[in-house]
N, C-alpha and C. Protein backbone atom coordinates (compact mmCIF):
# COMPACT_ATOMS: atom_id res chain seq x y z
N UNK A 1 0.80 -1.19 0.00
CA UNK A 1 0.00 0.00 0.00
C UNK A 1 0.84 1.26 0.00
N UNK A 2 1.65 1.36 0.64
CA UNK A 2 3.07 2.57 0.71
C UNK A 2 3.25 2.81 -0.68
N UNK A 3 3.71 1.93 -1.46
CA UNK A 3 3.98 1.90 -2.78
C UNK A 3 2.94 2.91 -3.57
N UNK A 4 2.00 2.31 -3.34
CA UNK A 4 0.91 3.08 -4.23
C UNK A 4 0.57 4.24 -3.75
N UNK A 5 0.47 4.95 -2.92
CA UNK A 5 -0.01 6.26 -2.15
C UNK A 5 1.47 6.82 -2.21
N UNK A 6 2.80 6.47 -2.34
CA UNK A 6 3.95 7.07 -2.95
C UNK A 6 3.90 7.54 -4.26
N UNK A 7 3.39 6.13 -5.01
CA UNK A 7 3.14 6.89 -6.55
C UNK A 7 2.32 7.97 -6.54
N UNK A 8 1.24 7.77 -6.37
CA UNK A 8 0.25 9.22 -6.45
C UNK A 8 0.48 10.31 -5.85
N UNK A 9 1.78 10.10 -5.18
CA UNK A 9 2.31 11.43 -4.46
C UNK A 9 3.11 11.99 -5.47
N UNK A 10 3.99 11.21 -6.10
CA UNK A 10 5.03 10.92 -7.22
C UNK A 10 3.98 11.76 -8.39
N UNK A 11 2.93 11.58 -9.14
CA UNK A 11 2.28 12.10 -9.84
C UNK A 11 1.29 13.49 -9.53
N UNK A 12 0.71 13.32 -8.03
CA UNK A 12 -0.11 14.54 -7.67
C UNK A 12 0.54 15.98 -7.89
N UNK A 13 1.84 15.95 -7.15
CA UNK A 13 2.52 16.90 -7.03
C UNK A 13 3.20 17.68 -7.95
N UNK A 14 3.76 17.08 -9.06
CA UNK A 14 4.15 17.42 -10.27
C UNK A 14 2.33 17.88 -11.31
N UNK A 15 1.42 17.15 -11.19
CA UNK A 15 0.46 17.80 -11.43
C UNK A 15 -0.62 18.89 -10.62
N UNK A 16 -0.05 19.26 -9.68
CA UNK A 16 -0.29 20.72 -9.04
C UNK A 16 0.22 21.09 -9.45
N UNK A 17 1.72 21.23 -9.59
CA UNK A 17 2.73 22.37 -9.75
C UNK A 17 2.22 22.69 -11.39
N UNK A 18 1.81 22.01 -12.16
CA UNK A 18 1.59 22.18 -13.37
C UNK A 18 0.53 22.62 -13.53
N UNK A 19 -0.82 22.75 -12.43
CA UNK A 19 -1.85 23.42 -12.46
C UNK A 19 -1.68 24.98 -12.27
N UNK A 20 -0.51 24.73 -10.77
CA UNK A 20 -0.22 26.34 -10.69
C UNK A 20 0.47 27.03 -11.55
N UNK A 21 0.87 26.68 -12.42
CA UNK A 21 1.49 27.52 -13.64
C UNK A 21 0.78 27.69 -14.97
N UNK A 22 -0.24 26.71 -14.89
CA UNK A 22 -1.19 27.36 -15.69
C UNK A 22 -2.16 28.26 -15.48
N UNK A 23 -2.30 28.17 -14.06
CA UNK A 23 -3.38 29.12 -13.52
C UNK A 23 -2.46 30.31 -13.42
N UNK A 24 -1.42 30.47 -13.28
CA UNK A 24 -0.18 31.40 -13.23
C UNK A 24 -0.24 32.70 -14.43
N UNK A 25 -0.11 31.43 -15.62
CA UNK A 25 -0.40 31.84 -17.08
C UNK A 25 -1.26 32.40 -17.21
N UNK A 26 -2.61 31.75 -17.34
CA UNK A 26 -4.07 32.31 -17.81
C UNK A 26 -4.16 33.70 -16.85
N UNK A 27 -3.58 33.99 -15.48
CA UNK A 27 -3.98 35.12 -14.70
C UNK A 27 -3.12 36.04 -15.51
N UNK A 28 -1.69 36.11 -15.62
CA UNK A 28 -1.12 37.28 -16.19
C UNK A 28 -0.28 37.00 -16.94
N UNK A 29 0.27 36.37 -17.62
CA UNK A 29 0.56 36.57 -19.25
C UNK A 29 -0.29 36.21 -20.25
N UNK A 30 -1.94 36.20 -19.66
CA UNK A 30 -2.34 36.25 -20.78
C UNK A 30 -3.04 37.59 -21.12
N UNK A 31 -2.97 38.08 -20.12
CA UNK A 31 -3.73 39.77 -20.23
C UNK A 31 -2.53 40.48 -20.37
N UNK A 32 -1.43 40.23 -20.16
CA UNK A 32 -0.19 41.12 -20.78
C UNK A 32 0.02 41.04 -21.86
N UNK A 33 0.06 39.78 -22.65
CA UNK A 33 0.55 39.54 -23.70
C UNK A 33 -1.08 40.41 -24.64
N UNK A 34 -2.04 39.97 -24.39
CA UNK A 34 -3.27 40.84 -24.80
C UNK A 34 -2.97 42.73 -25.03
N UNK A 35 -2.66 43.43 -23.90
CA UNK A 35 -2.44 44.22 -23.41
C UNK A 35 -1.34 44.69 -24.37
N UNK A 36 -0.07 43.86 -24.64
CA UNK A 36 0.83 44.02 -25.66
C UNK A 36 -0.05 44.38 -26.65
N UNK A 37 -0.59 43.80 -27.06
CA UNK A 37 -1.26 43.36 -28.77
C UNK A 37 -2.27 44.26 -28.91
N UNK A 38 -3.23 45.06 -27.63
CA UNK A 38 -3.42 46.73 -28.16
C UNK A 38 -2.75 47.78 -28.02
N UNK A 39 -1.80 47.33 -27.54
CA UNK A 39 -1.07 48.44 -27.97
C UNK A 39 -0.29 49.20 -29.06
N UNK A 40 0.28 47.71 -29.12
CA UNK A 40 0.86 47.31 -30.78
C UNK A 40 0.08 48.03 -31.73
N UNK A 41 -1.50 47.76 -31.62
CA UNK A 41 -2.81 48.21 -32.37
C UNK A 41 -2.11 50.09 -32.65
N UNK A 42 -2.37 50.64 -31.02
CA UNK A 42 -3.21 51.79 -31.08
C UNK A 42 -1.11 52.57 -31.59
N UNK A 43 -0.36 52.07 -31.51
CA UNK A 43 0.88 52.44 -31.87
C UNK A 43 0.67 52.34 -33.43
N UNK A 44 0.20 51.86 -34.12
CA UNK A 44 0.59 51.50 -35.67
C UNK A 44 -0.67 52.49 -36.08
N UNK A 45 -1.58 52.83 -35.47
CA UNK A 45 -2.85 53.79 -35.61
C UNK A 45 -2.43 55.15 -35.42
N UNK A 46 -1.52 55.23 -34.16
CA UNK A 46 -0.71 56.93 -34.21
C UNK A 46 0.23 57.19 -35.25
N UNK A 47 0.76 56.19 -35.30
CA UNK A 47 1.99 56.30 -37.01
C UNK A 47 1.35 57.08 -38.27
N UNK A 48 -0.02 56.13 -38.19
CA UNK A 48 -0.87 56.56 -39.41
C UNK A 48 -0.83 57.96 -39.66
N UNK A 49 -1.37 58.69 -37.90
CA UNK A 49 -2.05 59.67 -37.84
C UNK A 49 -0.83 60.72 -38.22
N UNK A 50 0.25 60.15 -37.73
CA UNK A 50 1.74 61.24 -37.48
C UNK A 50 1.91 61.08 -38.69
N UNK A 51 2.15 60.16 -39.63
CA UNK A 51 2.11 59.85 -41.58
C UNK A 51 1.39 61.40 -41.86
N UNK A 52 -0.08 61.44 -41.35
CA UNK A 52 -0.77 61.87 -42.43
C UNK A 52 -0.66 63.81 -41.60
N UNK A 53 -0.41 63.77 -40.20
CA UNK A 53 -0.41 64.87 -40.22
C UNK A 53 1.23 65.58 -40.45
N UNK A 54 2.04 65.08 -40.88
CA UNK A 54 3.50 65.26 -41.13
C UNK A 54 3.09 66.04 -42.60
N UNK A 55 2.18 65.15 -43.22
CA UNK A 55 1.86 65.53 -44.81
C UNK A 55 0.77 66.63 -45.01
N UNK A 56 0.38 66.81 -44.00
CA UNK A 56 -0.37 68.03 -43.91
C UNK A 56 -0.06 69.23 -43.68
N UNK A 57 1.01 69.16 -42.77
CA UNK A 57 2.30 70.16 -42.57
C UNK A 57 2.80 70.65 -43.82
N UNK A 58 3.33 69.38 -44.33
CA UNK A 58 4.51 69.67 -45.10
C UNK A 58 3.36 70.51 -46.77
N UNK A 59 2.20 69.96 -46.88
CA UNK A 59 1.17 70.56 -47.66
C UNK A 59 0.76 71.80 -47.41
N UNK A 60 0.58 72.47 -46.00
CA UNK A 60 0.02 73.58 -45.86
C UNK A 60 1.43 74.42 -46.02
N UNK A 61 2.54 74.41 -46.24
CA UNK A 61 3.43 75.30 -46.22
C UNK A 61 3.63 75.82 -47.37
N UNK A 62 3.50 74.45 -48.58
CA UNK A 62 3.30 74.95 -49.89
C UNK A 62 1.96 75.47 -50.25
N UNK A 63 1.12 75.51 -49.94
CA UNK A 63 -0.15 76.00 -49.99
C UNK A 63 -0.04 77.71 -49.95
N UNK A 64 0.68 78.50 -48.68
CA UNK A 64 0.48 79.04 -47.84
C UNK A 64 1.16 80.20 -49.11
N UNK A 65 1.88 80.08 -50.06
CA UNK A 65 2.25 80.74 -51.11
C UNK A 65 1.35 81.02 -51.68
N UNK A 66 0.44 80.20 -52.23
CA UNK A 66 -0.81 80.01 -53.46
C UNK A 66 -1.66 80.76 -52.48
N UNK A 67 -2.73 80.60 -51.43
CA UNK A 67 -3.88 81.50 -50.63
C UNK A 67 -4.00 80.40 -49.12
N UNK A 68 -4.04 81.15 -48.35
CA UNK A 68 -4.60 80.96 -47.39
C UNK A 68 -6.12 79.91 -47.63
N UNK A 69 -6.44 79.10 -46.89
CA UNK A 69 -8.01 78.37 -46.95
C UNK A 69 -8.76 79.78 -46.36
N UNK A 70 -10.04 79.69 -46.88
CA UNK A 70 -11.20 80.40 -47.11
C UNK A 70 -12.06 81.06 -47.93
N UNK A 71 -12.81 82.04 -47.88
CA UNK A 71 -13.03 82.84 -48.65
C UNK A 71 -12.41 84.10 -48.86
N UNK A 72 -12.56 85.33 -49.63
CA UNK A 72 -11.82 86.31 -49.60
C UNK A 72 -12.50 87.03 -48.41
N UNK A 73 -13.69 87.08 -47.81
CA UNK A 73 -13.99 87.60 -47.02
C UNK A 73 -13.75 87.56 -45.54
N UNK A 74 -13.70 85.76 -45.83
CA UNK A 74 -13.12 85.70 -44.29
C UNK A 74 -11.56 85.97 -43.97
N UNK A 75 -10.82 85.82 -45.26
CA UNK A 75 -9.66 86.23 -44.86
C UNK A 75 -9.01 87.15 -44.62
N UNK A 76 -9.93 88.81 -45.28
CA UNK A 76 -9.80 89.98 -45.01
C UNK A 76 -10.30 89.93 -43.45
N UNK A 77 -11.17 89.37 -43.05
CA UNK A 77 -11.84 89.12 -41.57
C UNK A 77 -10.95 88.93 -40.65
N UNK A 78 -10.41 87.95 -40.99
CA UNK A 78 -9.07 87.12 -40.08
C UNK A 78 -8.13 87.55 -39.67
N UNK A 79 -7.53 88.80 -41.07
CA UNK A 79 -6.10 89.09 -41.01
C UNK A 79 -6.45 90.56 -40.05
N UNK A 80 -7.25 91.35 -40.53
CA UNK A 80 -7.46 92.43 -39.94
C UNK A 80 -7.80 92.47 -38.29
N UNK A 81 -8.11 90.93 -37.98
CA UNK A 81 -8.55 90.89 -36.37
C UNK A 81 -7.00 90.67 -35.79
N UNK A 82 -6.38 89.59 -36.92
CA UNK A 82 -4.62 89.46 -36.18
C UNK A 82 -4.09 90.61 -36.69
N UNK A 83 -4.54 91.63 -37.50
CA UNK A 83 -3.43 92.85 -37.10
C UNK A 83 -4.24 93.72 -35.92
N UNK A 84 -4.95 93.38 -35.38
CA UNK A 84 -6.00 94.66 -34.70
C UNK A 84 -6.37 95.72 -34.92
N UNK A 85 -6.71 95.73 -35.88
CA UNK A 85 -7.49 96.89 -37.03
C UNK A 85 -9.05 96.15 -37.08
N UNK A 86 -9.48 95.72 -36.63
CA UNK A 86 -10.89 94.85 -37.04
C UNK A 86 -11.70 96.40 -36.89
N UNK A 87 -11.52 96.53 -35.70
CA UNK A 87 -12.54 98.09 -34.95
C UNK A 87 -12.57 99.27 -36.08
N UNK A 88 -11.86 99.41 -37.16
CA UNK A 88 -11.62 100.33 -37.72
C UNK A 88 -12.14 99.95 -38.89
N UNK A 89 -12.36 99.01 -39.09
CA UNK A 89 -13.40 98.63 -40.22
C UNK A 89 -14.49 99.11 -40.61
N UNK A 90 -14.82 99.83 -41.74
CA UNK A 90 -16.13 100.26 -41.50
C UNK A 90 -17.44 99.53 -42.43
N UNK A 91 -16.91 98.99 -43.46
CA UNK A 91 -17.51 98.13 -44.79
C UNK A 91 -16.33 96.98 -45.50
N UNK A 92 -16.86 95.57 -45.97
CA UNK A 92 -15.99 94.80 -46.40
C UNK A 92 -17.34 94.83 -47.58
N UNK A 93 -16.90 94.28 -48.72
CA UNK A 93 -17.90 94.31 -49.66
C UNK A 93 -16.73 93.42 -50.61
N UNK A 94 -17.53 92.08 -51.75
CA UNK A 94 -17.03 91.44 -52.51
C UNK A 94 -17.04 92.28 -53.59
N UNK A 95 -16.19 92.40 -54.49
CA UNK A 95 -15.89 93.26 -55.69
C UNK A 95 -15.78 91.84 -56.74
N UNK A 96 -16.79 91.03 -57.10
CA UNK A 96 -16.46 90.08 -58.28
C UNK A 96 -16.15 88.87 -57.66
N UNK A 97 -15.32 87.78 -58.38
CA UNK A 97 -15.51 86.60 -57.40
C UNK A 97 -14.20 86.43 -57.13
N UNK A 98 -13.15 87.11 -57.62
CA UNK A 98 -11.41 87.50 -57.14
C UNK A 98 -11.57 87.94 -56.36
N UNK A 99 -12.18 89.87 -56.04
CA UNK A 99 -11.82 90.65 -55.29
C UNK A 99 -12.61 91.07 -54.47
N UNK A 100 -12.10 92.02 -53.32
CA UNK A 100 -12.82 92.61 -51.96
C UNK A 100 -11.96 93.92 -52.38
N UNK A 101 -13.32 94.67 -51.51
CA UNK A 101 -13.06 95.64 -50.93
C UNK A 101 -13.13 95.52 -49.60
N UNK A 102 -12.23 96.85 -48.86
CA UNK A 102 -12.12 97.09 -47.49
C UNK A 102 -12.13 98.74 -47.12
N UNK A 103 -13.12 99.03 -46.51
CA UNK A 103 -12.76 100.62 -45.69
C UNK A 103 -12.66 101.01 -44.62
N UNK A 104 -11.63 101.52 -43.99
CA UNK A 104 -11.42 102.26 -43.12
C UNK A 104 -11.85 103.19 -42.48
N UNK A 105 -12.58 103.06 -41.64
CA UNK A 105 -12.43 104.93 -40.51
C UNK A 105 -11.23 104.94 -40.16
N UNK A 106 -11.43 105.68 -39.27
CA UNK A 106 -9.85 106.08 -38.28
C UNK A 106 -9.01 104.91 -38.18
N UNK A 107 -7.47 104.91 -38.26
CA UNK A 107 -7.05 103.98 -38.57
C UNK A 107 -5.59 104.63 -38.22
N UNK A 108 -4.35 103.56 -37.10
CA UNK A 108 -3.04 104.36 -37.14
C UNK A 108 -2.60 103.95 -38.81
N UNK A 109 -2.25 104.90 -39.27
CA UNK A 109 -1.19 105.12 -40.72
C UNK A 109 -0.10 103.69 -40.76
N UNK A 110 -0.05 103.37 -39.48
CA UNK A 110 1.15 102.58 -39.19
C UNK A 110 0.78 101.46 -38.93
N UNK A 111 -0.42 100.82 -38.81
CA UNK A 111 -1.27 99.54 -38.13
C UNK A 111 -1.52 99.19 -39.80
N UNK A 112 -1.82 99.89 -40.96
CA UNK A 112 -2.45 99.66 -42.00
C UNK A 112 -1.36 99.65 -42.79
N UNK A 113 -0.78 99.80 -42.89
CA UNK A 113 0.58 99.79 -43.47
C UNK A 113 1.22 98.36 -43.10
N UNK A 114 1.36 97.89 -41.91
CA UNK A 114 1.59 96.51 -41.68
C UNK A 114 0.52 95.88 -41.90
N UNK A 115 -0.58 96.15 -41.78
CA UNK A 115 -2.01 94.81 -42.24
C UNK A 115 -1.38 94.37 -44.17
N UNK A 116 -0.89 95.99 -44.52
CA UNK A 116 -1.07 96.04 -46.46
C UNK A 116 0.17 94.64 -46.43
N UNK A 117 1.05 94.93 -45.74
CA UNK A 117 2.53 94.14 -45.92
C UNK A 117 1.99 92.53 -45.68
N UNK A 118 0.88 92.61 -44.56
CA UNK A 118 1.22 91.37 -44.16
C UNK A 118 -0.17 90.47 -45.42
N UNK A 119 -0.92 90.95 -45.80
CA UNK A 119 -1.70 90.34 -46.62
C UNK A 119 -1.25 89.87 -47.88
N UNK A 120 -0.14 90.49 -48.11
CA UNK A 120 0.59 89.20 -49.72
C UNK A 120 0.92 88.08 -48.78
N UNK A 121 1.08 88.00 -47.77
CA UNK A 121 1.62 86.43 -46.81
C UNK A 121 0.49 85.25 -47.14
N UNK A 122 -0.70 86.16 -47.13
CA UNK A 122 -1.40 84.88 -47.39
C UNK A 122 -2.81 84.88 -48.82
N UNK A 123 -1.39 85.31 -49.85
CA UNK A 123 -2.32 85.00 -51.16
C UNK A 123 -2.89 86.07 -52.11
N UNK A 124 -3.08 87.46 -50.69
CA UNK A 124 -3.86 88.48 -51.15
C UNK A 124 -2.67 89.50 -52.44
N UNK A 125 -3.78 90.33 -52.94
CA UNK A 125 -2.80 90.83 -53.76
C UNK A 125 -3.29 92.70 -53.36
N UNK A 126 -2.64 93.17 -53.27
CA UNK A 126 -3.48 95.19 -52.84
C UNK A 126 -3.24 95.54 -54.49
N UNK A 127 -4.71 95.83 -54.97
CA UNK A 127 -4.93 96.21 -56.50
C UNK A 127 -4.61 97.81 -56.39
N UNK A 128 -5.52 97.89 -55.21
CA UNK A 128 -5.51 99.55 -55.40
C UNK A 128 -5.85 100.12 -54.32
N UNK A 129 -5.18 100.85 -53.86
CA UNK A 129 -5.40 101.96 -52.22
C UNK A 129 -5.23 103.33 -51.90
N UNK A 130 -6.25 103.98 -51.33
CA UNK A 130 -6.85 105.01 -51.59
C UNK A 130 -6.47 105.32 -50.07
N UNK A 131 -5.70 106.24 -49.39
CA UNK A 131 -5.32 106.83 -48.24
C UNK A 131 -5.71 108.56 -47.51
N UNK A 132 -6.78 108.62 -47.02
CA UNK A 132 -6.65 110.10 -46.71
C UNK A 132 -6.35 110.60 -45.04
N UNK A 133 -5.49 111.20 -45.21
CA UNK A 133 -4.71 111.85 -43.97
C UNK A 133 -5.83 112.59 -42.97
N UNK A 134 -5.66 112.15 -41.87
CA UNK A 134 -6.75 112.88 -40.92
C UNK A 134 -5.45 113.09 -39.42
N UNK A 135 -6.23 114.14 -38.79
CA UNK A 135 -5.47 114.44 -37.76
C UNK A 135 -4.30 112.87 -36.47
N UNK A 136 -3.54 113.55 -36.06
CA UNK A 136 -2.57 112.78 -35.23
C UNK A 136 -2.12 111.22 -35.92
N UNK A 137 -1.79 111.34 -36.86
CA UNK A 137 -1.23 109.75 -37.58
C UNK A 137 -2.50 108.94 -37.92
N UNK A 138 -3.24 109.26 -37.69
CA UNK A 138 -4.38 108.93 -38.31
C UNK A 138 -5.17 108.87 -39.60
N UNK A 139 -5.53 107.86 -40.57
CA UNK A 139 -5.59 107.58 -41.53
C UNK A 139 -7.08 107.32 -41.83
N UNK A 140 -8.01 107.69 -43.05
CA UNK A 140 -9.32 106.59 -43.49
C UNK A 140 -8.56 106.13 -45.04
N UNK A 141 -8.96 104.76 -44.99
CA UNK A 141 -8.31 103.85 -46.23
C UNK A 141 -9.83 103.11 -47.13
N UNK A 142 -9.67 103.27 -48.67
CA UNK A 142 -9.94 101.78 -49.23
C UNK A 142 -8.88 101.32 -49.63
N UNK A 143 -9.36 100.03 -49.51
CA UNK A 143 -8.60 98.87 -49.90
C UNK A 143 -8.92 98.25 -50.95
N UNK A 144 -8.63 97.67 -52.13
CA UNK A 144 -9.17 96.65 -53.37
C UNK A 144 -8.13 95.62 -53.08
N UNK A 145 -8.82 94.59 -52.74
CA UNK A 145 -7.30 93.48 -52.72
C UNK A 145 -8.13 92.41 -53.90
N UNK A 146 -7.02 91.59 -54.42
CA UNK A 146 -7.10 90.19 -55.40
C UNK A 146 -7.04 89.09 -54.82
N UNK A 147 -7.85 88.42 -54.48
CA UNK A 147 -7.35 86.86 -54.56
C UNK A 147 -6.57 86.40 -55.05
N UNK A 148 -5.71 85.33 -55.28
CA UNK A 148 -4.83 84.67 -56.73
C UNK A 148 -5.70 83.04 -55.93
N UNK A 149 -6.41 82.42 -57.08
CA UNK A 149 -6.43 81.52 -56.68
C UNK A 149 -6.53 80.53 -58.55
């Protein structure tokens, strides 16, 4: 009888130990190795994204020669709020499907003068500008600008 209750000791034990390492397994390398494998996922999904916004970069720079995205209106809109001249605006009006107009009230001589410079940056073209001198550096302007598109 020794004999036999030795063997099954001989076999039990080596088949625990082999239970606990599978139960070992199934608890955490199998949710790691899982865990690996979305990540892997959501890594090859940011690549994509870094691919396509690298090329969007590298697209809007050459763009940025040819026109700005929008209309001509909003971009007279846009530029005049980043030079801070918006307030001095008094009428924007489409002149055709190229061009705008823009007029001025009161206006520093020197604020409009950098808006004129900075609008070939993005596309615009100044056809024609009309400046009249009013007291302390102070200016009323039209503007005719071109699209180039």
């Amino acid at each position: 009888m020794k004999t036999l209750i030795f063997t099954h000791k001989n076999i039990l034990v080596p088949l625990v130990v082999l239970l606990l390492f599978a139960a070992l397994y199934l608890v955490h390398v199998g949710p790691v190795r899982r865990a690996i494998g979305r990540r892997a996922e959501t890594a090859r999904r940011l690549e994509v994204d870094l691919a396509w916004m690298k090329n969007a970069v590298a697209s809007r720079g050459r763009e940025k020669t040819v026109m700005a995205s929008g209309s001509l209106l909003t971009l007279v809109d846009r530029s005049v709020g980043e030079a801070g001249i918006r307030t001095a605006v008094t009428r924007v009006a489409a002149d055709g499907d190229k061009s705008v107009r823009v007029w001025f009230g009161e206006v520093r001589f020197a604020a409009l003068a950098a808006w004129l410079a900075r609008v070939g940056k993005i596309g615009l073209v100044v056809r024609a500008c009309r400046v009249n001198e009013q007291d302390g550096g102070m200016v009323k302007a039209e503007v005719r600008l071109l699209g180039q598109r």
